[in-house]
Structure formats: C-alpha cells, structure tokens
N, C-alpha and C. Protein backbone atom coordinates (compact mmCIF):
# COMPACT_ATOMS: atom_id res chain seq x y z
N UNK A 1 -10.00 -6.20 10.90
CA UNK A 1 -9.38 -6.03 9.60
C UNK A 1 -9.18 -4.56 9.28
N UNK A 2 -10.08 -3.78 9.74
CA UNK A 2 -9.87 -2.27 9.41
C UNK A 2 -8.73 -1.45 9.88
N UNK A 3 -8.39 -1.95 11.13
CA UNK A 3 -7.65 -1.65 12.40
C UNK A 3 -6.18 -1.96 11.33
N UNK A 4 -6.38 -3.12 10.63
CA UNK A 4 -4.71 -3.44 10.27
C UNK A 4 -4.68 -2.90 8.93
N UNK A 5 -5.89 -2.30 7.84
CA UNK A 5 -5.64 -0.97 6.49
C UNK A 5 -5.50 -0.07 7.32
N UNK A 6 -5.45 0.60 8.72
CA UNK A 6 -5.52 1.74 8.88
C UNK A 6 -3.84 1.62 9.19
N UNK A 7 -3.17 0.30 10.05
CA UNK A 7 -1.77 0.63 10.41
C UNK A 7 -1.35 0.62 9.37
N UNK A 8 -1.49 -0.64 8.18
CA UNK A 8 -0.91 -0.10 7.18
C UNK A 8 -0.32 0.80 6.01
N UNK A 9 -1.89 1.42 5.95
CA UNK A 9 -1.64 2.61 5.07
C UNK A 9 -1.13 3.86 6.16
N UNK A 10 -1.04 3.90 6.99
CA UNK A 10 0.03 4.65 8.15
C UNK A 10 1.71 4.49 7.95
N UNK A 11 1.86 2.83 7.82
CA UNK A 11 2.83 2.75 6.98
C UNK A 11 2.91 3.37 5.78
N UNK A 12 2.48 2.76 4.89
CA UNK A 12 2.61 3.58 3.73
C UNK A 12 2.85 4.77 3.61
N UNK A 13 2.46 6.19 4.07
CA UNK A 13 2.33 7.24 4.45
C UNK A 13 3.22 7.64 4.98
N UNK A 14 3.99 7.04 6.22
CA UNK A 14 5.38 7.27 6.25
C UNK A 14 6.62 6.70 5.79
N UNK A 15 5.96 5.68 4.79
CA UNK A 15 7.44 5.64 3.89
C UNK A 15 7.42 6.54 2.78
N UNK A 16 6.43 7.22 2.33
CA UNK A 16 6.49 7.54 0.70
C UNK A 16 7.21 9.01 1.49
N UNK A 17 6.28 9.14 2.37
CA UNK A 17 7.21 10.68 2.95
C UNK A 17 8.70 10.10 3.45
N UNK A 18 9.07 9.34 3.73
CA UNK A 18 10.70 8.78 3.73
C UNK A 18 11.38 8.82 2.55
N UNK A 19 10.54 8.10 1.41
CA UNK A 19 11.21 8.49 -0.35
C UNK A 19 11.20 9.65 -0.26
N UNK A 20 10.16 10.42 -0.39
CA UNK A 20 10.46 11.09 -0.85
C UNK A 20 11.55 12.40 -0.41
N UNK A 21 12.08 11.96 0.81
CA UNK A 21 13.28 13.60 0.92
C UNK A 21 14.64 12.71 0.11
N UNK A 22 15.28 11.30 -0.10
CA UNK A 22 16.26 11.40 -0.74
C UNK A 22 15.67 11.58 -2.46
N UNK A 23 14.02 11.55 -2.63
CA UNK A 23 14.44 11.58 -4.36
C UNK A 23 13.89 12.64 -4.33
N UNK A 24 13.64 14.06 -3.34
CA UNK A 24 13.58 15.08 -3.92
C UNK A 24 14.87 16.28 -4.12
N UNK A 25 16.06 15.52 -3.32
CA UNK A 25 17.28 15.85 -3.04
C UNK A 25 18.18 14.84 -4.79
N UNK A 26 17.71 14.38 -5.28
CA UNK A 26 17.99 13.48 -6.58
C UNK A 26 17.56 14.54 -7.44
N UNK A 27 16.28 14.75 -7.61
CA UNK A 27 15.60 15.37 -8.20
C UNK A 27 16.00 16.90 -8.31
N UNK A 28 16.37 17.73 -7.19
CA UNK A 28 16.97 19.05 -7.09
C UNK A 28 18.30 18.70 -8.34
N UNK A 29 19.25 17.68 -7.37
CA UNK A 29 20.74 17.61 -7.95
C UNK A 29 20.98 17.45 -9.42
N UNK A 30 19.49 16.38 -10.12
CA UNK A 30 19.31 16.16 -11.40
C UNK A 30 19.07 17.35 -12.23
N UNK A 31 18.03 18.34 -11.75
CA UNK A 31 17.64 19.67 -12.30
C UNK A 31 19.14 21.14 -12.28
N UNK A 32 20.18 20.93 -11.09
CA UNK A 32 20.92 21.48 -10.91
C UNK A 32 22.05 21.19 -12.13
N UNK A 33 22.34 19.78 -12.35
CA UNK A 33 22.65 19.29 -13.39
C UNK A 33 22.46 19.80 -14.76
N UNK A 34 21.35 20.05 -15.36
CA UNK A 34 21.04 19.64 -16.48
C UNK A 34 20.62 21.29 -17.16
N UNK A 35 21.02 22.18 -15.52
CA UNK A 35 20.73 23.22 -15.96
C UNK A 35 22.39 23.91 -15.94
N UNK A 36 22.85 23.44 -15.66
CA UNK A 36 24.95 23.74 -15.27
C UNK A 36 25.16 22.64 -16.90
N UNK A 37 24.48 22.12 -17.21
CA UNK A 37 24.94 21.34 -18.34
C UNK A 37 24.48 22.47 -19.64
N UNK A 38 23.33 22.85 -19.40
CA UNK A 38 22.87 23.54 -20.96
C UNK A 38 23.45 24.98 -20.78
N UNK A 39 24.30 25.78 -19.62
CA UNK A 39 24.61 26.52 -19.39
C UNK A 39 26.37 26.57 -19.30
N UNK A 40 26.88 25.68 -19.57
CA UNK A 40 28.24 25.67 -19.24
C UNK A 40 28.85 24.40 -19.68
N UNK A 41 27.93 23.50 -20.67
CA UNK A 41 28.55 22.11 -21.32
C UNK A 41 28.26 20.93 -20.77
N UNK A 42 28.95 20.13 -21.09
CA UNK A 42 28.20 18.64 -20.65
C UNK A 42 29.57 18.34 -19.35
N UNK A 43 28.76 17.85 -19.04
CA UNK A 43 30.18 17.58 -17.76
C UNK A 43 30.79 16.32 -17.38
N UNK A 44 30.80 16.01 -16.07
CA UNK A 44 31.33 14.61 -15.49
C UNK A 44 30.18 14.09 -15.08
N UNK A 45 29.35 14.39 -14.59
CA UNK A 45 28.22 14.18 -13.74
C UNK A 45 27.58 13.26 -14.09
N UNK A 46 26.96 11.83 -13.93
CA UNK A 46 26.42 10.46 -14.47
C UNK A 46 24.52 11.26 -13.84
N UNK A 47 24.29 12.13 -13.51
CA UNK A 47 23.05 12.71 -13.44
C UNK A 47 22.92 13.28 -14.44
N UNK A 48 23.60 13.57 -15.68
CA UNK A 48 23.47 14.46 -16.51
C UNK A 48 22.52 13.24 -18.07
N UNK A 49 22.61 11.94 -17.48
CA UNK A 49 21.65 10.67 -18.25
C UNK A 49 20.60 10.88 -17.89
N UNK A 50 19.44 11.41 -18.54
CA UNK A 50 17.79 11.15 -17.72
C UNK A 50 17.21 9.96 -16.84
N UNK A 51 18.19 9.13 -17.46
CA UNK A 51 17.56 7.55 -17.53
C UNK A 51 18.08 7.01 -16.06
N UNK A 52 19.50 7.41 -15.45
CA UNK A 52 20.21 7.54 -14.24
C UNK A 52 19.22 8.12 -13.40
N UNK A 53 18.70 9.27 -13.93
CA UNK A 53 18.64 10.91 -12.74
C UNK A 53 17.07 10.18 -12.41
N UNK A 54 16.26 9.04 -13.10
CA UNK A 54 15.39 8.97 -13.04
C UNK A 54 15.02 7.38 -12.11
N UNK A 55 16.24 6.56 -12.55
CA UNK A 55 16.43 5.61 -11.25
C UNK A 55 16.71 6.11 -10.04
N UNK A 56 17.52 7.40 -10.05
CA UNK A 56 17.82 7.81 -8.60
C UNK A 56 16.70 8.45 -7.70
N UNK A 57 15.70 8.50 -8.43
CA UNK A 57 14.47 9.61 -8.04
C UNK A 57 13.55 8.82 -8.17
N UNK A 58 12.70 7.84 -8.48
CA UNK A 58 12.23 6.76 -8.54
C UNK A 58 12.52 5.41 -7.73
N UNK A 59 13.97 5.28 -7.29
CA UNK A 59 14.20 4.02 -6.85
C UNK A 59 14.03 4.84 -5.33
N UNK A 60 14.54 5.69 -4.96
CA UNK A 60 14.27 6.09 -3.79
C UNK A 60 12.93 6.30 -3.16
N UNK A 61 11.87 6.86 -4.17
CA UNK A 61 10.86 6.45 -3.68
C UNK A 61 10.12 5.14 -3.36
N UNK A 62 10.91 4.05 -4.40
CA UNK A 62 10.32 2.64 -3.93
C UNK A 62 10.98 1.88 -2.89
N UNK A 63 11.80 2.61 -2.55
CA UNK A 63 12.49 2.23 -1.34
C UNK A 63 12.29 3.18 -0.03
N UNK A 64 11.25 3.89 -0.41
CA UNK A 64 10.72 4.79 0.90
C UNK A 64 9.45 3.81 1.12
N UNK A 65 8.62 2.98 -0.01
CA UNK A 65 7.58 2.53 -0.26
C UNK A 65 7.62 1.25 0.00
N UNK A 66 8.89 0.49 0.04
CA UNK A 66 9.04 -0.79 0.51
C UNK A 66 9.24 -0.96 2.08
N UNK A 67 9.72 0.20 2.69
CA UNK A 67 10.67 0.26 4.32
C UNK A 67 8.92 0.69 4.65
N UNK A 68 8.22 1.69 4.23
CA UNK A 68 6.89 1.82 5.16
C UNK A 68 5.73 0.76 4.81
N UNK A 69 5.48 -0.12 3.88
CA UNK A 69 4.86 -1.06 3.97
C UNK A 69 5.64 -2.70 4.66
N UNK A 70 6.65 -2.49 4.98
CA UNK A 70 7.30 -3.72 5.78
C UNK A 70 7.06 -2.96 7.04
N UNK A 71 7.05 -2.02 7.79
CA UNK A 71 6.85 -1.11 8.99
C UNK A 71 4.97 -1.59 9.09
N UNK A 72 4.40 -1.23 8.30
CA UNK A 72 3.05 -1.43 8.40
C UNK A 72 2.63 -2.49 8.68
N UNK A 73 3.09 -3.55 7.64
CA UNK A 73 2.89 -4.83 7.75
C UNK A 73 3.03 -5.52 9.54
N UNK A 74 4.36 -5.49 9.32
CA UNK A 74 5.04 -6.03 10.80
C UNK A 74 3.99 -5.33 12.05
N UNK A 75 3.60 -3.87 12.21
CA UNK A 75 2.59 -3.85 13.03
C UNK A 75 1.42 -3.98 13.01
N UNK A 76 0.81 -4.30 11.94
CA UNK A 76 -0.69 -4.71 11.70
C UNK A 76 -0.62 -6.12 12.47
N UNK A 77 0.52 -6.90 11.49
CA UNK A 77 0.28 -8.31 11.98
C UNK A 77 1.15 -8.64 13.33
N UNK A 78 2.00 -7.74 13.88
CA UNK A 78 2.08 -9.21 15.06
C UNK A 78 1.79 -9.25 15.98
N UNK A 79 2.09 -10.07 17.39
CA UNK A 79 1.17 -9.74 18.15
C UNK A 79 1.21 -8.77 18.88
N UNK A 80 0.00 -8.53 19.91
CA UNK A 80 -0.57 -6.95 20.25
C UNK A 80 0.53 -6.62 21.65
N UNK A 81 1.10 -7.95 22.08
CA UNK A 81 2.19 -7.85 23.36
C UNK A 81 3.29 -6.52 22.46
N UNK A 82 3.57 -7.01 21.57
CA UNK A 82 5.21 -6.61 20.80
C UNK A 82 4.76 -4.83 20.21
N UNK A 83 3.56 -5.03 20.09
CA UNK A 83 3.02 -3.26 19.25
C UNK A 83 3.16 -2.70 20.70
N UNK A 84 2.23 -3.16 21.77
CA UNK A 84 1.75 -2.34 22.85
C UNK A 84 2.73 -1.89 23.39
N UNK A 85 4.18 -2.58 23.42
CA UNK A 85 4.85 -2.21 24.44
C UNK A 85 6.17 -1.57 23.12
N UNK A 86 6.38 -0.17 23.91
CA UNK A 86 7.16 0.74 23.41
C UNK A 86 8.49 0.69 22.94
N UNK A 87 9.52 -0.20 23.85
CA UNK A 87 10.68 -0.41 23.33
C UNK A 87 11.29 -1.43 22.24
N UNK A 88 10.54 -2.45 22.45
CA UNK A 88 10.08 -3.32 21.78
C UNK A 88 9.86 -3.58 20.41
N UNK A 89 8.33 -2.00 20.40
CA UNK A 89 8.29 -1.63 18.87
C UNK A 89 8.88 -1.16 18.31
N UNK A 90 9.35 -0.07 18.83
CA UNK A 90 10.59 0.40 18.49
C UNK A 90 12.02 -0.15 18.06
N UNK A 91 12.62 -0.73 18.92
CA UNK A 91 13.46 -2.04 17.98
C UNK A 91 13.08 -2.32 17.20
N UNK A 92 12.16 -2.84 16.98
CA UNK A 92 11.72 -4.01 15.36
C UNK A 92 12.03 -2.46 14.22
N UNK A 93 10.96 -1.89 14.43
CA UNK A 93 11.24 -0.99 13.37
C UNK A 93 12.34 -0.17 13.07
N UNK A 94 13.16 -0.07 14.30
CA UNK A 94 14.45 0.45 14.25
C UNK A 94 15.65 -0.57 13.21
N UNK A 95 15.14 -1.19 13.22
CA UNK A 95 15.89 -2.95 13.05
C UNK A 95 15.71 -2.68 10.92
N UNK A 96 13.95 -2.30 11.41
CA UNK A 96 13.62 -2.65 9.80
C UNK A 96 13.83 -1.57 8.98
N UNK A 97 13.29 -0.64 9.54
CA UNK A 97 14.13 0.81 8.22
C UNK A 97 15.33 0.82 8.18
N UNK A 98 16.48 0.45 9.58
CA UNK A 98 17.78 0.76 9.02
C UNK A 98 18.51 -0.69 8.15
N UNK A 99 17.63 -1.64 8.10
CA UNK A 99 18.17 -3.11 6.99
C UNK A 99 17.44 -2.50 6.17
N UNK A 100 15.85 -2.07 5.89
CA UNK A 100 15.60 -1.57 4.55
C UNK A 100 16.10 -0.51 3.46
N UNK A 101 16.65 0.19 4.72
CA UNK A 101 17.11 2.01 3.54
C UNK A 101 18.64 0.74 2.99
N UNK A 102 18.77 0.38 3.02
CA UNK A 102 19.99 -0.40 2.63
C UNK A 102 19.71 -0.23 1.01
N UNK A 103 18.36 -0.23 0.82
CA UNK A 103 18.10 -0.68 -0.82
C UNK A 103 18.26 0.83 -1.30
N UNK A 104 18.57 2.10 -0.49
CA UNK A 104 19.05 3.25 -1.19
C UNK A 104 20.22 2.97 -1.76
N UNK A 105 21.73 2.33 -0.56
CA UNK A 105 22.57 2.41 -1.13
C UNK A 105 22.58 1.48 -2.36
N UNK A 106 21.82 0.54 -3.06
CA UNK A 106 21.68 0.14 -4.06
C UNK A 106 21.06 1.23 -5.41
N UNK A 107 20.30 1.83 -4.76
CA UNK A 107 19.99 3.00 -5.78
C UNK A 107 20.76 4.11 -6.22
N UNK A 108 21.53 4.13 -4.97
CA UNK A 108 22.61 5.39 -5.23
C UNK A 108 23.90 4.48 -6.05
N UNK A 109 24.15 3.14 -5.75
CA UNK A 109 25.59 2.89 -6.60
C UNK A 109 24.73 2.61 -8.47
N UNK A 110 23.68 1.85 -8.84
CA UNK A 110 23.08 2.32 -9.47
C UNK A 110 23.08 3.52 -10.54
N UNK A 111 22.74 4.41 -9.62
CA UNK A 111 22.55 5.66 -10.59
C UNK A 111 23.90 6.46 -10.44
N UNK A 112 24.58 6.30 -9.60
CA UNK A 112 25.90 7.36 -10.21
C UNK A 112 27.04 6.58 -10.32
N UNK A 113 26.90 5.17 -11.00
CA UNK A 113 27.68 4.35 -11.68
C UNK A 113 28.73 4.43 -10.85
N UNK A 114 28.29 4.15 -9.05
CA UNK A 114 29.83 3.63 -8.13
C UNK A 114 30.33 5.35 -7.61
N UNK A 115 29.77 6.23 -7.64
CA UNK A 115 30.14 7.52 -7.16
C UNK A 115 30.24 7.54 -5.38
N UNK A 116 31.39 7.70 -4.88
CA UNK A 116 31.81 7.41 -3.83
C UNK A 116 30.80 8.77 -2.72
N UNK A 117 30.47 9.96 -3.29
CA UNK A 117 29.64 10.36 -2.02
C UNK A 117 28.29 10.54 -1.90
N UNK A 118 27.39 9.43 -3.03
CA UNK A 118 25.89 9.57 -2.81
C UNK A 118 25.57 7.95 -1.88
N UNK A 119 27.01 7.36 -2.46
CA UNK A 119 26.84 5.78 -1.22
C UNK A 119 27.48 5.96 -0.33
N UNK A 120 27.84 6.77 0.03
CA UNK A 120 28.62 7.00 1.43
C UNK A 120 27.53 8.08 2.06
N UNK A 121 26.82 8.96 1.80
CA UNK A 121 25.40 9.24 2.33
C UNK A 121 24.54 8.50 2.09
N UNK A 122 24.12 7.14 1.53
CA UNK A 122 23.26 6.34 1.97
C UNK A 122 23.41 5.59 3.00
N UNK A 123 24.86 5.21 3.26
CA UNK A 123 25.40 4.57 4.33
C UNK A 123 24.85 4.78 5.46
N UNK A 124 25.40 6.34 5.37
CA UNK A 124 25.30 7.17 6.71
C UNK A 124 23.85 7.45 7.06
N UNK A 125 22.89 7.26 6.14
CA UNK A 125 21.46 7.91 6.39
C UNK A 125 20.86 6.31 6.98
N UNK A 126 21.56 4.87 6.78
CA UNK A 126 20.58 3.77 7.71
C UNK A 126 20.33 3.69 9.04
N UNK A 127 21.17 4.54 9.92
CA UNK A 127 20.66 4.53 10.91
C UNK A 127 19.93 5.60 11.42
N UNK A 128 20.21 7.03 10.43
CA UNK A 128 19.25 7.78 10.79
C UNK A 128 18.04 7.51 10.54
N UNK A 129 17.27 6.68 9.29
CA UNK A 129 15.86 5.96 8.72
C UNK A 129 15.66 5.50 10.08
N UNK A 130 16.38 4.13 10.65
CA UNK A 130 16.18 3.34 11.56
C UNK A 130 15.22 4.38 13.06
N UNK A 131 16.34 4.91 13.12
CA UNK A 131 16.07 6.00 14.61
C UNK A 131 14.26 6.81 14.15
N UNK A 132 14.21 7.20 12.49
CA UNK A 132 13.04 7.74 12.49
C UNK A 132 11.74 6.83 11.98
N UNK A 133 12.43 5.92 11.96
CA UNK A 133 11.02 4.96 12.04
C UNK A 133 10.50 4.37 13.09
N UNK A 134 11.61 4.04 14.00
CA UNK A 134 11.68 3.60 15.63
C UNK A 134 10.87 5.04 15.98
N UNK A 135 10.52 6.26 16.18
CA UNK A 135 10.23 7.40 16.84
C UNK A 135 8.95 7.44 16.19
N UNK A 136 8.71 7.47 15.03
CA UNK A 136 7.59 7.36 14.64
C UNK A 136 6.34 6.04 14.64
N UNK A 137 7.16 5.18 15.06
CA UNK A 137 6.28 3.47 15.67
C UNK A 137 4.74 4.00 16.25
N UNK A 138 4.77 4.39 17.03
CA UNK A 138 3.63 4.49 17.77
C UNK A 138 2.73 5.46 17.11
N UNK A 139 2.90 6.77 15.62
CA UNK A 139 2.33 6.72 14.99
C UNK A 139 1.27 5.97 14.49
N UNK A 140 2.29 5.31 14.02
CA UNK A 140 2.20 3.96 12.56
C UNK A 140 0.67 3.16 13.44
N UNK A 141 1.34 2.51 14.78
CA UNK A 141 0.59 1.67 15.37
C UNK A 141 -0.32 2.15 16.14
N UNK A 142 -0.52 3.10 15.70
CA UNK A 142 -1.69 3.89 16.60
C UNK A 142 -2.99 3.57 16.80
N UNK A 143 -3.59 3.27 15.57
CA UNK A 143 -5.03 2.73 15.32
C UNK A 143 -5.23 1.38 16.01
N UNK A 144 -3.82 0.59 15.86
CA UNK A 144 -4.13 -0.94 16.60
C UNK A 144 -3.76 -0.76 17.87
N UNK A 145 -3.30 -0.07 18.66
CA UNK A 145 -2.82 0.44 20.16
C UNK A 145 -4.30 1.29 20.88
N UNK A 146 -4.82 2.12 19.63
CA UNK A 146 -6.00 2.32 20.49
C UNK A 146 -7.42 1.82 20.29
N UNK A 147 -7.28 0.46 19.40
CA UNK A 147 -8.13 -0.30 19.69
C UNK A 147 -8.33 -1.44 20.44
N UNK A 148 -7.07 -1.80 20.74
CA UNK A 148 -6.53 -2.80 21.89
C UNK A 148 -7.06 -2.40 23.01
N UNK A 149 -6.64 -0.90 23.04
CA UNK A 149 -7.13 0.19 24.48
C UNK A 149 -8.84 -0.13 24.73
N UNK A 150 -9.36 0.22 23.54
CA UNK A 150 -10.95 0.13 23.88
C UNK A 150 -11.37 -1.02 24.45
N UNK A 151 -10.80 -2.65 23.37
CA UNK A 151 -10.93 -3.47 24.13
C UNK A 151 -10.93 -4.56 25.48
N UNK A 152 -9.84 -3.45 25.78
CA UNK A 152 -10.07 -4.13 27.12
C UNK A 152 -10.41 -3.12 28.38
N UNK A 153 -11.47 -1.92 28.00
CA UNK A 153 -11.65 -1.46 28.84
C UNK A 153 -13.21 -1.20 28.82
C-alpha cells in the first residue's frame, strides 16, 4: 500500500508542476493585463475580468491536478507486467496526459470567452503534455518498479 501513496503522490507532483506552467503563463498575461489596463484604459482583453483571469489560473491548475493523479493512479494500480515494461508505460501515459490536457482547452475557451489563440495553444500543447508525461513514466513509477526489483531478487 505504501509503494502505491508513494506512485501516487509522484503523480500528483508532476501534475501540479504541469498546472502550474500554463496558469503561471495566465497569471503573468492576467497581471500584464490589468497593469496595461490601469495604465492606458480598459481594453479588449476578457483577462481584464478577475473572475475570467482566475478560472484561467485555477482551472489550469486542476487540470495539471487531474492528468497527474489519473497518471498516478493508472500506475499504482495496474499490473506490474504494463509499469515494468517501458514502452508500454509510456503509451498509457502518453495516451492519458494528451486526452487529459484536453480539459485546458476547456479552460482556455472558458476564460477568454472563445479567443481563437489561447485554444489553439491548448490544442497544440496535448501532445506536448502527452510526450512529457510518457518521459517522465518511469519517474512517477519508480517506487513500484523498484520494489518489484527487490522482490524478486
């Protein structure tokens, strides 16, 4: 049981660090905003709503927080054939961050009310998630890969 809080919160750990680079890139654009707003007027910008700038920076983190606890999950629990072996794991998780970051482009149409280039970089960022969750697998599954190791030696 320890073996599968340790993959998990491994997950965890690399999703919140996954939220967090699109909602600290929200978070810059929101502050860039609001400081071009009190300096030069109110503008076009749907970041210039707190309430927007704060789904966009928030939802991204729960969607860094949902893709690394489904990553965790999936290698805690399945079996030790599918973790142990490299390509394998890799697929699945390749599979699952780039169907999970999907819930960015829901955060990005969301918060900039249908703005054609923060969902067209969420688009573009599912297969890069995918590729860095696939690379980082054996991270994640580390604790249950090298306790598998002990046990059978």
């Amino acid at each position: 049981m320890g073996t599968s809080r340790a993959v998990l919160r491994r997950g965890l750990t690399f999703g919140l660090r996954a939220g967090a680079i699109p909602a600290g890139v929200c978070a810059v654009l929101w502050a860039a905003t609001m400081v071009t707003r009190y300096l030069y007027g109110p503008g076009d910008s749907t970041l210039e709503d707190p309430a927007l700038a704060a789904v966009a920076v928030l939802g991204s983190l729960a969607v860094g927080v949902v893709i690394g606890a489904a990553i965790g999950l999936v290698l805690a629990y399945a079996p030790l054939r599918l973790v142990a072996s490299g390509p394998l794991r890799a697929l699945v998780c390749f599979l699952l961050g780039g169907t999970l970051s999907s819930g960015e482009f829901v955060v990005m149409t969301e918060a900039t009310d249908g703005g054609y280039g923060p969902i067209f970089v969420a688009l573009l960022a599912m297969p890069v998630v995918g590729a860095v969750a696939a690379a980082r697998s054996r991270d994640i599954a580390a604790a249950r890969i090298g306790a598998a190791g002990r046990h059978l030696t």
